[in-house]
C-alpha atoms as a PDB file:
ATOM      1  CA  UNK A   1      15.293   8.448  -9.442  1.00  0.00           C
ATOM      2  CA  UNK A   2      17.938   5.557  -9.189  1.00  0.00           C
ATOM      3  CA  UNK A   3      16.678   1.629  -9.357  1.00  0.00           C
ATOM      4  CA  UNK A   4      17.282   1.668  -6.174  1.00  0.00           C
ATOM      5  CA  UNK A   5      14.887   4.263  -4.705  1.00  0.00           C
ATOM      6  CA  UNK A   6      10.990   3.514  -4.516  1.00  0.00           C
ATOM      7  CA  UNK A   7       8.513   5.927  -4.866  1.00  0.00           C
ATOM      8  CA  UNK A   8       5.043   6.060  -3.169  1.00  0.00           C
ATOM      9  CA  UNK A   9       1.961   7.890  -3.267  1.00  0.00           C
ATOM     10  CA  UNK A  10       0.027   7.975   0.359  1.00  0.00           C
ATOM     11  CA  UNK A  11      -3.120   9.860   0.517  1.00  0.00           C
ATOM     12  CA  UNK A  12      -5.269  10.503   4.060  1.00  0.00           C
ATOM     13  CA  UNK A  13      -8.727  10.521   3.662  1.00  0.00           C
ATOM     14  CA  UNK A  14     -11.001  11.791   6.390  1.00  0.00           C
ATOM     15  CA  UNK A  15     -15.062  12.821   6.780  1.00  0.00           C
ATOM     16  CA  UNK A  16     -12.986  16.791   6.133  1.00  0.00           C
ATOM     17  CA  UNK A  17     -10.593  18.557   4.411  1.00  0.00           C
ATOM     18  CA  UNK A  18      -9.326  20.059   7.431  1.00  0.00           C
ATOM     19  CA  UNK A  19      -9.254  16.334   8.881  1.00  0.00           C
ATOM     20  CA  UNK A  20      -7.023  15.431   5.973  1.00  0.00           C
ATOM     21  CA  UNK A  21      -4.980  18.365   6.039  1.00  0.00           C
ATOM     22  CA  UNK A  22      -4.127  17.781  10.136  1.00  0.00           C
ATOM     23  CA  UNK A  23      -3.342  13.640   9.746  1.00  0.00           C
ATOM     24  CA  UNK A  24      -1.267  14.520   6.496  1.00  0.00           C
ATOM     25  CA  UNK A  25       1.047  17.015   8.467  1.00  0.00           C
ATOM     26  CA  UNK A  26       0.685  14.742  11.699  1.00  0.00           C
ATOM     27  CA  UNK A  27       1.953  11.729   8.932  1.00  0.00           C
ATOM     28  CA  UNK A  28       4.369  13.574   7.858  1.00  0.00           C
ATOM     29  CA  UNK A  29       6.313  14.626  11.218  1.00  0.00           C
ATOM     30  CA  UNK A  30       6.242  11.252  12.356  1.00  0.00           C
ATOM     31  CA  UNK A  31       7.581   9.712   9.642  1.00  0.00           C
ATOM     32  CA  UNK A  32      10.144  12.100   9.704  1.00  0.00           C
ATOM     33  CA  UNK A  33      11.413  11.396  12.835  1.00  0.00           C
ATOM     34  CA  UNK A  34      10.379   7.323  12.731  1.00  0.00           C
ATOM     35  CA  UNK A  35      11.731   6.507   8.839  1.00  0.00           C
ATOM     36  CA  UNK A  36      13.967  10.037   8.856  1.00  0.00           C
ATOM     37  CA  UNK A  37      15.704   8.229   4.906  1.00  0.00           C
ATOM     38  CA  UNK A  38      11.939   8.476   3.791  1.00  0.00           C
ATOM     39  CA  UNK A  39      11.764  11.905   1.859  1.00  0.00           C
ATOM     40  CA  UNK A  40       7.710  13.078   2.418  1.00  0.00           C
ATOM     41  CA  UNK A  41       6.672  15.910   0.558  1.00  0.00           C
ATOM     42  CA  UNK A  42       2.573  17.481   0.575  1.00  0.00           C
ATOM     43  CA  UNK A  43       1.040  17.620  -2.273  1.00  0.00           C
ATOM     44  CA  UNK A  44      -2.174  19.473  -3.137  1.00  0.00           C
ATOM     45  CA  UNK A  45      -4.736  17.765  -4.516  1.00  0.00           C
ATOM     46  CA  UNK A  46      -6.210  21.263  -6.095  1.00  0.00           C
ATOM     47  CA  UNK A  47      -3.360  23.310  -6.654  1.00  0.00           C
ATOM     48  CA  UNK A  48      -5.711  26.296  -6.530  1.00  0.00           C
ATOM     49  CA  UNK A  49      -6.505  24.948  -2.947  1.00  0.00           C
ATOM     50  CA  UNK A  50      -4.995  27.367  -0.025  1.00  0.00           C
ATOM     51  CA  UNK A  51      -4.230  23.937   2.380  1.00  0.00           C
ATOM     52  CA  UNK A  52      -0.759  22.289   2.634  1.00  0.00           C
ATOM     53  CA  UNK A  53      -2.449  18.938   0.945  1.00  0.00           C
ATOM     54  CA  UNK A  54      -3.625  15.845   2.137  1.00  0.00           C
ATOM     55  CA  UNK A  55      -1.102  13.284  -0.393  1.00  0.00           C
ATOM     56  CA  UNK A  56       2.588  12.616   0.637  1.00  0.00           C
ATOM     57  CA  UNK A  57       4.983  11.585  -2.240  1.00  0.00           C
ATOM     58  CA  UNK A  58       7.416  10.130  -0.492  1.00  0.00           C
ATOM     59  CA  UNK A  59      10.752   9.109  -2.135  1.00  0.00           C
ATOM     60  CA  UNK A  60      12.688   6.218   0.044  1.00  0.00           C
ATOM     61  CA  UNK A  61      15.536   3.687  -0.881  1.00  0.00           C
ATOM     62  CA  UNK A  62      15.117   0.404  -1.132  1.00  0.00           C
ATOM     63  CA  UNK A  63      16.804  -0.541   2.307  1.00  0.00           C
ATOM     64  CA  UNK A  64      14.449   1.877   4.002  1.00  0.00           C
ATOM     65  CA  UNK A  65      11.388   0.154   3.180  1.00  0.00           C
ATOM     66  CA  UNK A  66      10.716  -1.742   6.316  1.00  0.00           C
ATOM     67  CA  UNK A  67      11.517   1.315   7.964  1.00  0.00           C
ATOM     68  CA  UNK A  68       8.742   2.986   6.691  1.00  0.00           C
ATOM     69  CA  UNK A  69       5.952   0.121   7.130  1.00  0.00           C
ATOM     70  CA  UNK A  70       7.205   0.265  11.046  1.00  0.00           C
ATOM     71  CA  UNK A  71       6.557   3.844  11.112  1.00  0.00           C
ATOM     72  CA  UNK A  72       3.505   3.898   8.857  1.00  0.00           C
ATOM     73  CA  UNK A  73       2.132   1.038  11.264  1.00  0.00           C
ATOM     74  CA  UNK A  74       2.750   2.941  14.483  1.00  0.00           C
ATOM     75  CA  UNK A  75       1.188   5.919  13.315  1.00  0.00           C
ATOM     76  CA  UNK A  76      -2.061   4.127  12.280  1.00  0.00           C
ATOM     77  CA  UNK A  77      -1.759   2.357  15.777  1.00  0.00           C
ATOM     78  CA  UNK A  78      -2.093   5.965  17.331  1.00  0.00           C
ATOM     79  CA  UNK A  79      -4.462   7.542  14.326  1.00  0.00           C
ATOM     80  CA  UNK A  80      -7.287   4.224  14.226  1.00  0.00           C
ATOM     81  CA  UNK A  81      -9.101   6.599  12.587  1.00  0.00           C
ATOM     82  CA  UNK A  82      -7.110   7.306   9.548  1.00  0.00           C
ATOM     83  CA  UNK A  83      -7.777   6.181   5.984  1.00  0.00           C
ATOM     84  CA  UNK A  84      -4.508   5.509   3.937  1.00  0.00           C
ATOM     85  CA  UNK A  85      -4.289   4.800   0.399  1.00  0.00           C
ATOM     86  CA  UNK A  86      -1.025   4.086  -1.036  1.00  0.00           C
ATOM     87  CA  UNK A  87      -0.237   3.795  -4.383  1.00  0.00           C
ATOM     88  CA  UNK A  88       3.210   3.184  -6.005  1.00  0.00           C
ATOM     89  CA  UNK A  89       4.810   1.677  -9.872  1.00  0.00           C
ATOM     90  CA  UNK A  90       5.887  -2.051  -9.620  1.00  0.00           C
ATOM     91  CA  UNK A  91       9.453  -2.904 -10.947  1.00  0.00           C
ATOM     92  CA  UNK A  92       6.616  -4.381 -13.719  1.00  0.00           C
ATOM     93  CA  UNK A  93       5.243  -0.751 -14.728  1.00  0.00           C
ATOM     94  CA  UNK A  94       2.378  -1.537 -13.247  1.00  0.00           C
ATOM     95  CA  UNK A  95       0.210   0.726 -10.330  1.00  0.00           C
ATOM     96  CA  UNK A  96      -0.397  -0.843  -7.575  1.00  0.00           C
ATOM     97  CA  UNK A  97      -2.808   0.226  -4.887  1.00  0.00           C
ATOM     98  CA  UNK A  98      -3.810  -0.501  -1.313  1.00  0.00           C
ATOM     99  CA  UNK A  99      -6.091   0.364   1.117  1.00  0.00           C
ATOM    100  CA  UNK A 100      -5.781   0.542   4.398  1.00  0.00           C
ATOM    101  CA  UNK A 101      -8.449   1.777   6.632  1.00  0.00           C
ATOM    102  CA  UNK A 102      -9.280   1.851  10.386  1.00  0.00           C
ATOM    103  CA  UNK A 103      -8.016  -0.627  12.942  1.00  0.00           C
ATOM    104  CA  UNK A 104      -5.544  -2.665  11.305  1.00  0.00           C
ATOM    105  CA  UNK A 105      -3.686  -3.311  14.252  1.00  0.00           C
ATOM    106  CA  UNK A 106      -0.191  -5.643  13.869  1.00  0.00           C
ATOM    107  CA  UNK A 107      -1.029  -5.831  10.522  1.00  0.00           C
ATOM    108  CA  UNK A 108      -0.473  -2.942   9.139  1.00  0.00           C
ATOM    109  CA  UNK A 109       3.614  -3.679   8.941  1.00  0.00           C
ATOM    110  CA  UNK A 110       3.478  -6.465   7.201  1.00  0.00           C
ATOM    111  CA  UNK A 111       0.643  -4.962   4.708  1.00  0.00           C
ATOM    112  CA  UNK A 112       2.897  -2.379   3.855  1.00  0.00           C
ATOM    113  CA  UNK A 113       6.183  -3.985   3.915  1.00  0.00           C
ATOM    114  CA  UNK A 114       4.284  -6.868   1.251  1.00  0.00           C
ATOM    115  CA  UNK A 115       2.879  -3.851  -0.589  1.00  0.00           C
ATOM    116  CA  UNK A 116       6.370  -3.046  -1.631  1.00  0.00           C
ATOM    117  CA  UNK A 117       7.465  -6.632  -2.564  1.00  0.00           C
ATOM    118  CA  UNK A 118       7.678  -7.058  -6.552  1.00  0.00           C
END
């Protein structure tokens, strides 16, 4: 990975695994047609676990940032329901985490487009 791309961790939680499983694909298509220069891949919690995986790592550069908080925000303004946590390394080595969960409305954008600020 270049010092220029950004890597982050988003993981759907819902009352099911099923639940999980549908808003992580449903995350995923949007994005890929909302922030298209975001690479999301599935990951499997359990990799003995027959589902696709309710955790995106998602690979981006650096000028596609906002892109992503605009999609990540619309989606959430269609999904109220979901439960995001994202999780990515700081230019400082350190993990940083957030939370975002249920309505979050207009904010969401600018939580995850601060998320990303070093």
């Amino acid at each position: 990975m270049s010092a220029e791309q950004v890597s982050l961790v988003i993981a759907i939680e819902a009352e099911t695994t099923a639940e999980s499983n549908e808003l992580a694909g449903d995350l995923t298509d949007f994005l890929a047609h909302e922030a298209p220069a975001a690479i999301a891949t599935r990951e499997r919690d359990d990799p003995l676990a027959q589902d696709f995986g309710a955790t995106l790592a998602i690979v981006l550069g650096s000028t596609a940032v906002t892109a992503l908080a605009k999609g990540v925000a619309a989606w959430l303004a269609r999904r109220q329901d979901a439960r995001l946590r994202l999780r990515r390394v700081g230019a400082d080595g350190q993990v940083r985490e957030l939370a975002i969960d249920g309505q979050v409305g207009s904010r969401a954008e600018k939580l995850v487009t601060e998320f990303f600020a070093d």
